[in-house]
Protein backbone atom coordinates (compact mmCIF):
# COMPACT_ATOMS: atom_id res chain seq x y z
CA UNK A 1 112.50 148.76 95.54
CA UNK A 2 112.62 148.92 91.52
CA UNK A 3 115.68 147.47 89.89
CA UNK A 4 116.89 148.39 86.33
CA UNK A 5 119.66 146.39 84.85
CA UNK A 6 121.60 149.08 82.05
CA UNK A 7 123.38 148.20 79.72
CA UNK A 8 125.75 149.52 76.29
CA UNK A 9 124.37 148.10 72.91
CA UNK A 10 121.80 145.55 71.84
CA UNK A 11 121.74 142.06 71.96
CA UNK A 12 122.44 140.07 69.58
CA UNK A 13 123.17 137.04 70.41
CA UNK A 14 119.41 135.01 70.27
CA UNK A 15 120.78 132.46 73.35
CA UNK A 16 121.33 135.20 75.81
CA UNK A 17 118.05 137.17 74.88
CA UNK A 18 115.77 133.73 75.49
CA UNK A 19 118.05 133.54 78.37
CA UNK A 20 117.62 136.56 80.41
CA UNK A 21 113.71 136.76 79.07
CA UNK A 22 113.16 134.46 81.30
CA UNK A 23 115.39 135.18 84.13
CA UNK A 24 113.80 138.66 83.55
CA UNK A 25 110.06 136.59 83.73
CA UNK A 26 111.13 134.63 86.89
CA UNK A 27 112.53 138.00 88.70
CA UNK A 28 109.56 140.08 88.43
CA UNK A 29 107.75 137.81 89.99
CA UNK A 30 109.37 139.40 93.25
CA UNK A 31 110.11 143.10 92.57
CA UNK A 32 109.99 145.34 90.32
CA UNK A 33 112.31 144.37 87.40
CA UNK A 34 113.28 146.80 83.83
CA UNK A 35 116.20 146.38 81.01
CA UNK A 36 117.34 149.83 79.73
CA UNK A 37 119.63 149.30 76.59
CA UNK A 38 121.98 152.62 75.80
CA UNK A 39 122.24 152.83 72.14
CA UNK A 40 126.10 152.56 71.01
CA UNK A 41 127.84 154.72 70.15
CA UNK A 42 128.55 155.02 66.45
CA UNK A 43 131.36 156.74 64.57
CA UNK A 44 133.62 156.76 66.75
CA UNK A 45 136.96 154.74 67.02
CA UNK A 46 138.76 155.58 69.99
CA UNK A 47 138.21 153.69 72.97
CA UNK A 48 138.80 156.86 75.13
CA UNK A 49 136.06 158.80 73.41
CA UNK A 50 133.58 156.20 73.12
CA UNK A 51 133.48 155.57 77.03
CA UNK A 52 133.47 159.39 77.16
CA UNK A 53 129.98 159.67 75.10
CA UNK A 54 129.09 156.45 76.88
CA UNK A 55 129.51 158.29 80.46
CA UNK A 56 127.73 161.22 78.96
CA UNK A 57 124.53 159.33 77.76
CA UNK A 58 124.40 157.31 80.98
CA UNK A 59 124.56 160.16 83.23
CA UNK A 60 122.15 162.22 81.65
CA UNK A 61 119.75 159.13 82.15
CA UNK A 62 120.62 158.88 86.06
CA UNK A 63 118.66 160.61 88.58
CA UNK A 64 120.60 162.01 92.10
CA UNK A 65 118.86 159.30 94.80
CA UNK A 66 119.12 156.28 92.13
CA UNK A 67 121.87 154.03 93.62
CA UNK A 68 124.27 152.70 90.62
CA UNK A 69 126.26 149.73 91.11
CA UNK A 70 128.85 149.18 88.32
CA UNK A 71 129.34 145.66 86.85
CA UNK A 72 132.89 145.81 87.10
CA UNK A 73 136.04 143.53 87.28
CA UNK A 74 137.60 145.56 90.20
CA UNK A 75 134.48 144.98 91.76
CA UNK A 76 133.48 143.54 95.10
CA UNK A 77 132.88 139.56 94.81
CA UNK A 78 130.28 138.34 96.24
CA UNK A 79 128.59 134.81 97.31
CA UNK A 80 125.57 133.95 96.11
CA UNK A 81 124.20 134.12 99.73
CA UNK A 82 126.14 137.40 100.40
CA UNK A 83 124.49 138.53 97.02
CA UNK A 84 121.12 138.11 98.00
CA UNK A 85 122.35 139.30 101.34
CA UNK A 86 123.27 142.86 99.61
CA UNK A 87 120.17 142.86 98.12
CA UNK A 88 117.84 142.76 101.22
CA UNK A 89 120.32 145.26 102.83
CA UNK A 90 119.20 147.49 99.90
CA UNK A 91 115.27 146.58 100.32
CA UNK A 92 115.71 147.50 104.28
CA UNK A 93 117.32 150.81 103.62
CA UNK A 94 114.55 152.11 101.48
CA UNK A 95 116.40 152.54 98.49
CA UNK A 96 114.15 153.40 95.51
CA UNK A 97 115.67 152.22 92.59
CA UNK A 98 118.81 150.52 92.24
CA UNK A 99 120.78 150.44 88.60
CA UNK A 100 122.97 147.65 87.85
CA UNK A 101 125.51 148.45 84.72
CA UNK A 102 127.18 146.86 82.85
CA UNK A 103 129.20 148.40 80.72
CA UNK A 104 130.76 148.71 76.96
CA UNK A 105 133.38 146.93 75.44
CA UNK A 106 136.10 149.11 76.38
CA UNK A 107 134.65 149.54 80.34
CA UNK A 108 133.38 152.79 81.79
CA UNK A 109 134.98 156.10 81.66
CA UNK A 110 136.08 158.14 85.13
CA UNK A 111 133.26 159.90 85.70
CA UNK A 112 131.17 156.47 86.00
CA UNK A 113 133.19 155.07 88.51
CA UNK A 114 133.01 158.51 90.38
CA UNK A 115 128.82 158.72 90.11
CA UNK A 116 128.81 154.90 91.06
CA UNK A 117 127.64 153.78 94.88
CA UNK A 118 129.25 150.58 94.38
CA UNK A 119 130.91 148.12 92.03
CA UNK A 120 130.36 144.53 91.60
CA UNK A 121 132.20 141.77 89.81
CA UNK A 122 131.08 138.34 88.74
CA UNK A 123 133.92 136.56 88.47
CA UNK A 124 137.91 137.32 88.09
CA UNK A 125 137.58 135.63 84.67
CA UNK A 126 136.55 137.89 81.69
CA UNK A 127 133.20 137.50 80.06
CA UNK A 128 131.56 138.78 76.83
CA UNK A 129 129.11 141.54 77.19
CA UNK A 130 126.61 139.51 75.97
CA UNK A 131 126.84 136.74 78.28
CA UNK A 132 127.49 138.71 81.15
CA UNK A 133 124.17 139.81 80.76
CA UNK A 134 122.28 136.20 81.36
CA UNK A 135 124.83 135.63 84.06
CA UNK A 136 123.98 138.51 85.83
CA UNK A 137 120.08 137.63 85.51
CA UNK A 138 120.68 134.27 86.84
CA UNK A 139 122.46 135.59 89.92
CA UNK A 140 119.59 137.76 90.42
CA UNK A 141 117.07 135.30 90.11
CA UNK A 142 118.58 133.33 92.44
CA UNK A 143 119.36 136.58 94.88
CA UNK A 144 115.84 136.97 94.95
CA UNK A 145 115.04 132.92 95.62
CA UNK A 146 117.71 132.59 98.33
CA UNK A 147 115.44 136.05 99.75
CA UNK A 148 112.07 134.58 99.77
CA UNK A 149 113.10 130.68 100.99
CA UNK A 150 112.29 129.13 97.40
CA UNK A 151 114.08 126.21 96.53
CA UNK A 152 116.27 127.06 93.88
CA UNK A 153 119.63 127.51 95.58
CA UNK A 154 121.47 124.90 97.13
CA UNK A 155 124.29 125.29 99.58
């Protein structure tokens, strides 16, 4: 199974880039592992028509048997455990390629959530962008460690 992680904009922040390098380092050493960055969108203003392009780039990008799963607030919460859990249950359904996205700064527009096989949230809290990013590699990283039996996590 081939995992993508999606997301809106660059980085910029040189913390969270070191960061998820090598989260991103430690990952493929199980599976298949790629960062696609969406450009922003520039020239725009309104919130409402920057998701709108957003949803437009995105889906043009997506193919019909990729499974998305939205980093999302309203998502489902998982465990660490139950994470890693989701994860094999993915694996053992044959599943090519899974997408994980995370979204702009104003969130994703209808037709995201209505494409999208699943949504996932990290935490109730809110989190910038940019550090949602190394979060979200961590918990991967550690998905994938809780998988194979390597001593990382620690219940």
């Amino acid at each position: 199974m081939k995992i993508e992680i999606w997301w809106i904009g660059k980085t910029f922040q040189d913390f969270t880039k070191k960061g998820y390098d090598e989260f991103l380092k430690r990952i493929q050493k199980f599976t298949s592992v790629e960062i696609v960055e969406i450009a922003d969108i520039k020239g725009q203003t309104n919130p409402k028509s920057i998701k709108n392009l957003e949803a437009e780039k995105i889906l043009s990008k997506l193919k019909s048997d990729d499974f998305l799963i939205l980093l999302d607030e309203k998502g489902k919460q998982f465990s660490s455990v139950e994470f890693a859990d989701f994860i094999q249950q993915k694996d053992n359904q044959a599943i090519k390629k899974i997408i994980f996205l995370i979204g702009g700064a104003y969130g994703f527009d209808d037709k995201i959530y209505e494409r999208a096989n699943a949504q996932l949230s990290l935490s109730k809290m809110t989190y910038s962008h940019q550090l949602i990013r190394l979060i979200f590699m961590e918990q991967l990283y550690r998905a994938y460690t809780i998988i194979h039996g390597f001593p990382y996590h620690n219940e």
